[in-house]
Protein backbone atom coordinates (compact mmCIF):
# COMPACT_ATOMS: atom_id res chain seq x y z
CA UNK A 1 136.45 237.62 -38.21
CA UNK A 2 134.39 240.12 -36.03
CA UNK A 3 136.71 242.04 -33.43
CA UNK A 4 135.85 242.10 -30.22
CA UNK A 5 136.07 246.04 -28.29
CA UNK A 6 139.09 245.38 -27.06
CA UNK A 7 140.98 244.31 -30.34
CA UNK A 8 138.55 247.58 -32.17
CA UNK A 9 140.46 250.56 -29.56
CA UNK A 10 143.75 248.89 -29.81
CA UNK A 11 143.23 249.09 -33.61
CA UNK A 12 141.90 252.54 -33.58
CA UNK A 13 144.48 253.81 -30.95
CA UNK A 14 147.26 252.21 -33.38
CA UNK A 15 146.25 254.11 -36.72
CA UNK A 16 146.00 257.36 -34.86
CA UNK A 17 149.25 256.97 -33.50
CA UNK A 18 150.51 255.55 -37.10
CA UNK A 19 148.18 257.80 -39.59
CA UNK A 20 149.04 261.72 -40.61
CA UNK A 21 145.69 262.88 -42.29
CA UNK A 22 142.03 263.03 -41.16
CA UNK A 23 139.03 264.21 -42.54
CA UNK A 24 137.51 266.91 -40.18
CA UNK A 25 133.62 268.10 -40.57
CA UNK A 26 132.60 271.05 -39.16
CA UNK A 27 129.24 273.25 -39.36
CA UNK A 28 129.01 277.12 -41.13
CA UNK A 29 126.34 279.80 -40.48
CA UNK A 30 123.11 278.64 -41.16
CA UNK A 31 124.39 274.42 -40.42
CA UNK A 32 126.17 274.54 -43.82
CA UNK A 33 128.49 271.77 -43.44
CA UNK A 34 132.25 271.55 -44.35
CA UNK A 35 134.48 268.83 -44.97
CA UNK A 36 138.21 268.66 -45.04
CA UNK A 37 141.63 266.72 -44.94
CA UNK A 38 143.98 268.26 -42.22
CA UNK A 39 146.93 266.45 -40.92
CA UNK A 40 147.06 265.50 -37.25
CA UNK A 41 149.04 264.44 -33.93
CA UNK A 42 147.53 262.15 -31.28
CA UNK A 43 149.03 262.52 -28.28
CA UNK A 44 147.39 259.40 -26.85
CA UNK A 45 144.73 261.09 -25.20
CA UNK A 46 144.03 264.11 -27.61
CA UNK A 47 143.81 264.63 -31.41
CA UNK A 48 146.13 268.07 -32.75
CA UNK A 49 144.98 269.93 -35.71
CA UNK A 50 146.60 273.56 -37.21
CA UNK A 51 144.94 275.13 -39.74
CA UNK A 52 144.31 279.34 -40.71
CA UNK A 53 141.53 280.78 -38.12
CA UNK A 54 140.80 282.74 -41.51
CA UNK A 55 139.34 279.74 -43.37
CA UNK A 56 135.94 278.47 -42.99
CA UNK A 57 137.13 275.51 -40.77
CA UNK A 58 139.30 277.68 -38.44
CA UNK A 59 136.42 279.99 -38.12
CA UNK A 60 134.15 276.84 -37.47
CA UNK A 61 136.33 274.93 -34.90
CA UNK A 62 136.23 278.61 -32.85
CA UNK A 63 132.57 279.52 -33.16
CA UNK A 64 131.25 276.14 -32.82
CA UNK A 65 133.44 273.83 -30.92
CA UNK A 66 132.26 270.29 -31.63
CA UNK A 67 133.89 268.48 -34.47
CA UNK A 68 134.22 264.76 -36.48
CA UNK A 69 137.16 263.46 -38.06
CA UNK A 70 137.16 260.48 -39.89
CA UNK A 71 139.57 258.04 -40.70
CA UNK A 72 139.77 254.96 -43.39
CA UNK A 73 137.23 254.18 -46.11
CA UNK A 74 134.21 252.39 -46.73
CA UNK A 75 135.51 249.14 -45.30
CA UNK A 76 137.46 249.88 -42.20
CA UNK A 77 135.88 252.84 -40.88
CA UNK A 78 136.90 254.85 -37.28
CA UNK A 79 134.48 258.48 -36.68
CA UNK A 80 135.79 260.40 -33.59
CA UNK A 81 133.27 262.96 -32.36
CA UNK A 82 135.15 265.67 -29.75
CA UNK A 83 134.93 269.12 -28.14
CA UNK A 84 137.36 271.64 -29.56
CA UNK A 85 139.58 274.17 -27.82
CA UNK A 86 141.57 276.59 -29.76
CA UNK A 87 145.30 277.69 -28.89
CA UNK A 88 147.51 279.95 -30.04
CA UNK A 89 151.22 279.06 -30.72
CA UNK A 90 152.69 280.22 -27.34
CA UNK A 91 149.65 278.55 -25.91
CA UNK A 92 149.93 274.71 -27.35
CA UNK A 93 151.88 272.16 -25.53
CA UNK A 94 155.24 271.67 -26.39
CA UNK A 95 154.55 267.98 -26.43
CA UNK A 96 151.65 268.73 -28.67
CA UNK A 97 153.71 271.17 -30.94
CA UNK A 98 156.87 268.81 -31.01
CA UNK A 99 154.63 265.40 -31.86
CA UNK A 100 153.10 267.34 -34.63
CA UNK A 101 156.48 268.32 -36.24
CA UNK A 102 157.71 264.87 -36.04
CA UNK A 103 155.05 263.47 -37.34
CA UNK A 104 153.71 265.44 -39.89
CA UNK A 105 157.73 266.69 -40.89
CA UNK A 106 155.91 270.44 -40.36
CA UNK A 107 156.66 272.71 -37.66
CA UNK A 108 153.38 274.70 -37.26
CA UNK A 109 154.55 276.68 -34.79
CA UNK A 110 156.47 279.03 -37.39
CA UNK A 111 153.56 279.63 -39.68
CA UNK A 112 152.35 282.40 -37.84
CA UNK A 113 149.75 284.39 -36.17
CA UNK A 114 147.16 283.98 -39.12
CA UNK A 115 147.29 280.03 -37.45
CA UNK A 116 145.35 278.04 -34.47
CA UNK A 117 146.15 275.06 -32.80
CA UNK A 118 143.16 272.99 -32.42
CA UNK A 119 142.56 270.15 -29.71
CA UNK A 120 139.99 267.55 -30.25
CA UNK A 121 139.13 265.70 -26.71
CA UNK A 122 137.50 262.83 -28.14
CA UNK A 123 133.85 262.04 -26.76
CA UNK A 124 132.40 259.28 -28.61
CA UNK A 125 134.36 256.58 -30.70
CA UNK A 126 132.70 254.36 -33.14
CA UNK A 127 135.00 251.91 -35.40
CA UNK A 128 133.76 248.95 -37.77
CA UNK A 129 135.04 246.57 -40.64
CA UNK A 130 132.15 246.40 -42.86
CA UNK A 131 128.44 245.33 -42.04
CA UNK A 132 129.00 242.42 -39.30
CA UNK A 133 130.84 244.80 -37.09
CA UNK A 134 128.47 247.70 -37.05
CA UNK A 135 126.59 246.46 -33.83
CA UNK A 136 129.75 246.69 -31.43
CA UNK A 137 130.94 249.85 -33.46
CA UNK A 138 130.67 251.57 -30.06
CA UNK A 139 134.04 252.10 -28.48
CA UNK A 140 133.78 255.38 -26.41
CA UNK A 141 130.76 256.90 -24.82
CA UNK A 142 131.14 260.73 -23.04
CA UNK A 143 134.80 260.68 -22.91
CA UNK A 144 135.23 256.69 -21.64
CA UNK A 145 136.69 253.93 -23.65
CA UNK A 146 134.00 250.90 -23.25
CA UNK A 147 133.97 249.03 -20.03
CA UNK A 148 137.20 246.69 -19.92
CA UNK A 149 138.99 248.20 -23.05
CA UNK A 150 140.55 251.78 -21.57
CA UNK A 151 143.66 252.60 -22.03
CA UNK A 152 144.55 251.62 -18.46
CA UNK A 153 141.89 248.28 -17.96
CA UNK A 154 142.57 245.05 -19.15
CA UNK A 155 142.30 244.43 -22.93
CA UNK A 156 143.22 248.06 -23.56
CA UNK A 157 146.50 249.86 -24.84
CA UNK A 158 148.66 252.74 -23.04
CA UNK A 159 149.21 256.27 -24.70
């Protein structure tokens, strides 16, 4: 059965909140691309990363701050595009720092100064199950949920 948006955002919205790991891309020197699993908070309106500003994903995230994580396989497929903003430890939200400890069971704000907080402010959403949902794959669009499925409209799910 093909979902409609509304039923696509609550799904998407539900395996962020319920999911710990996410595949982040980012882009080198030169456009040389880089690819990996990080585990994450969403807060409902923002995805949280950590990771070492002295890897090449760190260093990415800072100098280039644009970013897509990916969740699910072949088959059931959510890609998040978002802006970035780095934070230091006394900088992150306590919310931010507290969801990630619960959920991830890691409490990054110990791990030092060698480590940056990273927010992703989701821009554009797509989600699909497999080839028949690919045309309505478009959830979000500049930062809005599709007309009628927000987090606050009808059809849509709260934070």
């Amino acid at each position: 059965m093909i979902r409609d948006s509304a039923r696509r955002i609550r799904d998407v919205r539900e395996r962020l909140a319920r999911e710990t790991d996410l595949w982040v891309a980012s882009a080198g020197d030169g456009g040389v691309p880089y690819l990996v699993p990080l585990s994450f908070f969403w807060d409902g309106r923002d995805v949280w990363l950590v990771t070492r500003l002295s890897n090449p994903t760190g260093r990415n995230l800072v100098a280039r701050p644009r970013t897509r994580l990916a969740l699910g396989d072949t088959r059931d497929v959510v890609l998040l595009d978002g802006e970035v903003t780095a934070y230091p430890h006394d900088e992150v939200p306590a919310e931010a720092a507290e969801g990630f400890r619960a959920k991830t069971g890691w409490d990054a704000r110990g791990a030092g100064p060698a480590y940056r907080w990273f927010r992703v402010r989701p821009t554009d959403v797509q989600a699909w199950h497999e080839e028949p949902e690919i045309a309505g794959r478009q959830l979000m669009t500049d930062g809005e949920w599709a007309v009628g499925c927000g987090p606050d409209r009808p059809g849509g799910t709260g934070a």
